[in-house]
Each structure stands twice: as C-alpha cells, then as structure tokens.
Protein backbone atom coordinates (compact mmCIF):
# COMPACT_ATOMS: atom_id res chain seq x y z
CA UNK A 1 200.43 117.69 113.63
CA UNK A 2 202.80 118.34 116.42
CA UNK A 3 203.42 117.03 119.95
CA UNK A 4 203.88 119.50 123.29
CA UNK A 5 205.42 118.92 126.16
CA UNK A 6 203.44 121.73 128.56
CA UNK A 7 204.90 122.34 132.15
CA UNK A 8 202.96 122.49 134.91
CA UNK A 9 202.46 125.54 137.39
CA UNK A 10 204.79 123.91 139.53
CA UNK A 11 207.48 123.35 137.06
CA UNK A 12 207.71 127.23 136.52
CA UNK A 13 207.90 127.43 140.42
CA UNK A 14 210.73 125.12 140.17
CA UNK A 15 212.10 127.16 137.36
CA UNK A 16 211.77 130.58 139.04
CA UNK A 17 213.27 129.52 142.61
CA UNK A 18 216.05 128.14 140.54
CA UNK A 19 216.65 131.27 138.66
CA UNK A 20 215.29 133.92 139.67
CA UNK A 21 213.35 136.30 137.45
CA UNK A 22 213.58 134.12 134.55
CA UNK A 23 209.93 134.17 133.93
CA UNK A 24 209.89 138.01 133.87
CA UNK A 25 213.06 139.17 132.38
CA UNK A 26 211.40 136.52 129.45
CA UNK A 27 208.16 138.34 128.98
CA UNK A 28 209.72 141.63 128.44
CA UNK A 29 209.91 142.65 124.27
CA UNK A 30 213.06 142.87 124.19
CA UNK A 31 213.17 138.87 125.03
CA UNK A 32 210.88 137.74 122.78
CA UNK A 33 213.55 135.66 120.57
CA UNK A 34 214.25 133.78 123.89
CA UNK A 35 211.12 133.58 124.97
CA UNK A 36 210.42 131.84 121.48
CA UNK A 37 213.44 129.57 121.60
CA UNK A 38 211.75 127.87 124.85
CA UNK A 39 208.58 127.58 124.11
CA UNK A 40 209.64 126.06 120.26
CA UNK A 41 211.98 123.68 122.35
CA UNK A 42 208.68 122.20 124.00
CA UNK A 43 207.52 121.04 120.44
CA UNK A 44 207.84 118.05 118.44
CA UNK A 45 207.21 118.12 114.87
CA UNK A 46 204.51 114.67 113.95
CA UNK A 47 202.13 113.09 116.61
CA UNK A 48 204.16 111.02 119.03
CA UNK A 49 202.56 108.95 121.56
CA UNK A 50 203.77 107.51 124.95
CA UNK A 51 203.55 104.24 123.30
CA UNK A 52 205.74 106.00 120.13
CA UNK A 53 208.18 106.97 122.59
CA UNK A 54 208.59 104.20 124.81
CA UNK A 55 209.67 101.97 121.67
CA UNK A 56 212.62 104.23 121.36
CA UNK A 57 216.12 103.45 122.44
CA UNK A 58 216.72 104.76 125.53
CA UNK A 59 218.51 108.54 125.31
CA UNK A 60 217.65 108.84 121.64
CA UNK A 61 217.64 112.24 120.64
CA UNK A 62 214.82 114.36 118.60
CA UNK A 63 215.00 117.57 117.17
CA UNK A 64 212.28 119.98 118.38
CA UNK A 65 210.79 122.86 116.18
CA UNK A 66 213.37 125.60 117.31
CA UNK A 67 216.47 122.88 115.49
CA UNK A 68 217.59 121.50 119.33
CA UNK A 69 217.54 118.44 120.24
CA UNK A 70 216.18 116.66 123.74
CA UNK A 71 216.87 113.41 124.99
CA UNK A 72 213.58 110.75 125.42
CA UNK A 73 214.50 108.47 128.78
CA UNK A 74 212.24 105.81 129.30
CA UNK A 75 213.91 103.03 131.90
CA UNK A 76 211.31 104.38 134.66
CA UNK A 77 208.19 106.28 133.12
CA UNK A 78 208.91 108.55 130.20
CA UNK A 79 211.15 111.41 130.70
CA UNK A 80 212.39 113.90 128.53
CA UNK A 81 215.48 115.30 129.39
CA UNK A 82 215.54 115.62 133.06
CA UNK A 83 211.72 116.38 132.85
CA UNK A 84 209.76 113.55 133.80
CA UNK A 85 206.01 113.15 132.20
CA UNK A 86 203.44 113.06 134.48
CA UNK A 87 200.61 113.07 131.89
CA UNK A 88 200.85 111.81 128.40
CA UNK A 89 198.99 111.32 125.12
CA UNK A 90 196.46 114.51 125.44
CA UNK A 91 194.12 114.52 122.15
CA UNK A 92 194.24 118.42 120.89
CA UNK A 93 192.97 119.41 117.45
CA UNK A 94 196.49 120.44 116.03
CA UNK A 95 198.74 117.30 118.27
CA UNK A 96 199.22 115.72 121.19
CA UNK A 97 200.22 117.47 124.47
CA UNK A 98 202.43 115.87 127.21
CA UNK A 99 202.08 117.54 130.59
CA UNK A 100 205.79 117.43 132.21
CA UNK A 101 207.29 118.84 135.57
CA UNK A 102 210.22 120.99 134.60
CA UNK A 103 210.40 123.89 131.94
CA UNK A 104 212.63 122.50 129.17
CA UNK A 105 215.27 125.24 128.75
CA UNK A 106 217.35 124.87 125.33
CA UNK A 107 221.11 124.77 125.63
C-alpha cells in the first residue's frame, strides 16, 4: 500500500507559468531520471489518511519513495509542503490518493 499526492491540471499550469518548459524538457528520454525523482516524491510508502495525518505534529517530516522528505502542515486544512490538499482519502486498489494544488518538486 502506498499513498499519492496527484496534482491537479491547474497545479501543472501553476508549475509551467512558473518555469517555463518544465513539463516538456521532463518528458524528453533523456529526463527520465528527473522525471522519476518527481513523480516518486508524490508517494508515500503505507496508507495514510487525512485523519493519519492530521494527528501529526505540525511540520513533521516523511520520507517519500524517491528517499526525500516533505513536510505535513496541518494548522489550516492539510498541506504538504506548500501544497495544500484539496481532496483527501481517495480509496484506489494499491493506496490512497490525495488530490493537491501544486506539483511537489524534490529539492
């Protein structure tokens, strides 16, 4: 089991008037390693709720799949790093998705 955070349409807007040609410089082979690290950085390893993470101490880290680590925020709705969840808890066959507004880039 595993928990996904999964941006919206919108967030890649957001991400591609922020930078750019982001979205296509990360679909080209050559990219694929990057193109890996981001989407493995949207992915928790277990089944975490919104209930799961709203018991946590606020700015506690987890590690994703790709070995980073993103801060949980929840003083006003759940947010995870500066992407705030907009829909939580979705029942999928292998997790749990979390629908967020901002592509979570690794640092």
């Amino acid at each position: 089991m595993r928990s996904g955070f999964a941006p919206t349409d919108d967030a890649f807007a957001k991400l591609e008037k922020s930078k750019p040609g982001t979205i296509a410089m990360l679909l080209k082979p050559e990219n694929k390693a990057k193109l890996v690290a981001i989407l493995t950085y949207h992915v928790v390893p277990g089944k975490v709720l919104s209930t799961d993470a709203a018991k946590l101490k606020n700015g506690t880290h987890v590690k994703t799949v790709n070995g980073k680590s993103i801060a949980v925020n929840n003083k006003h709705g759940i947010s995870i790093n500066h992407s705030k969840v907009i829909k939580a808890d979705i029942e999928a066959s292998n997790g749990v998705i979390h629908v967020i507004d901002t592509v979570l880039l690794p640092r």
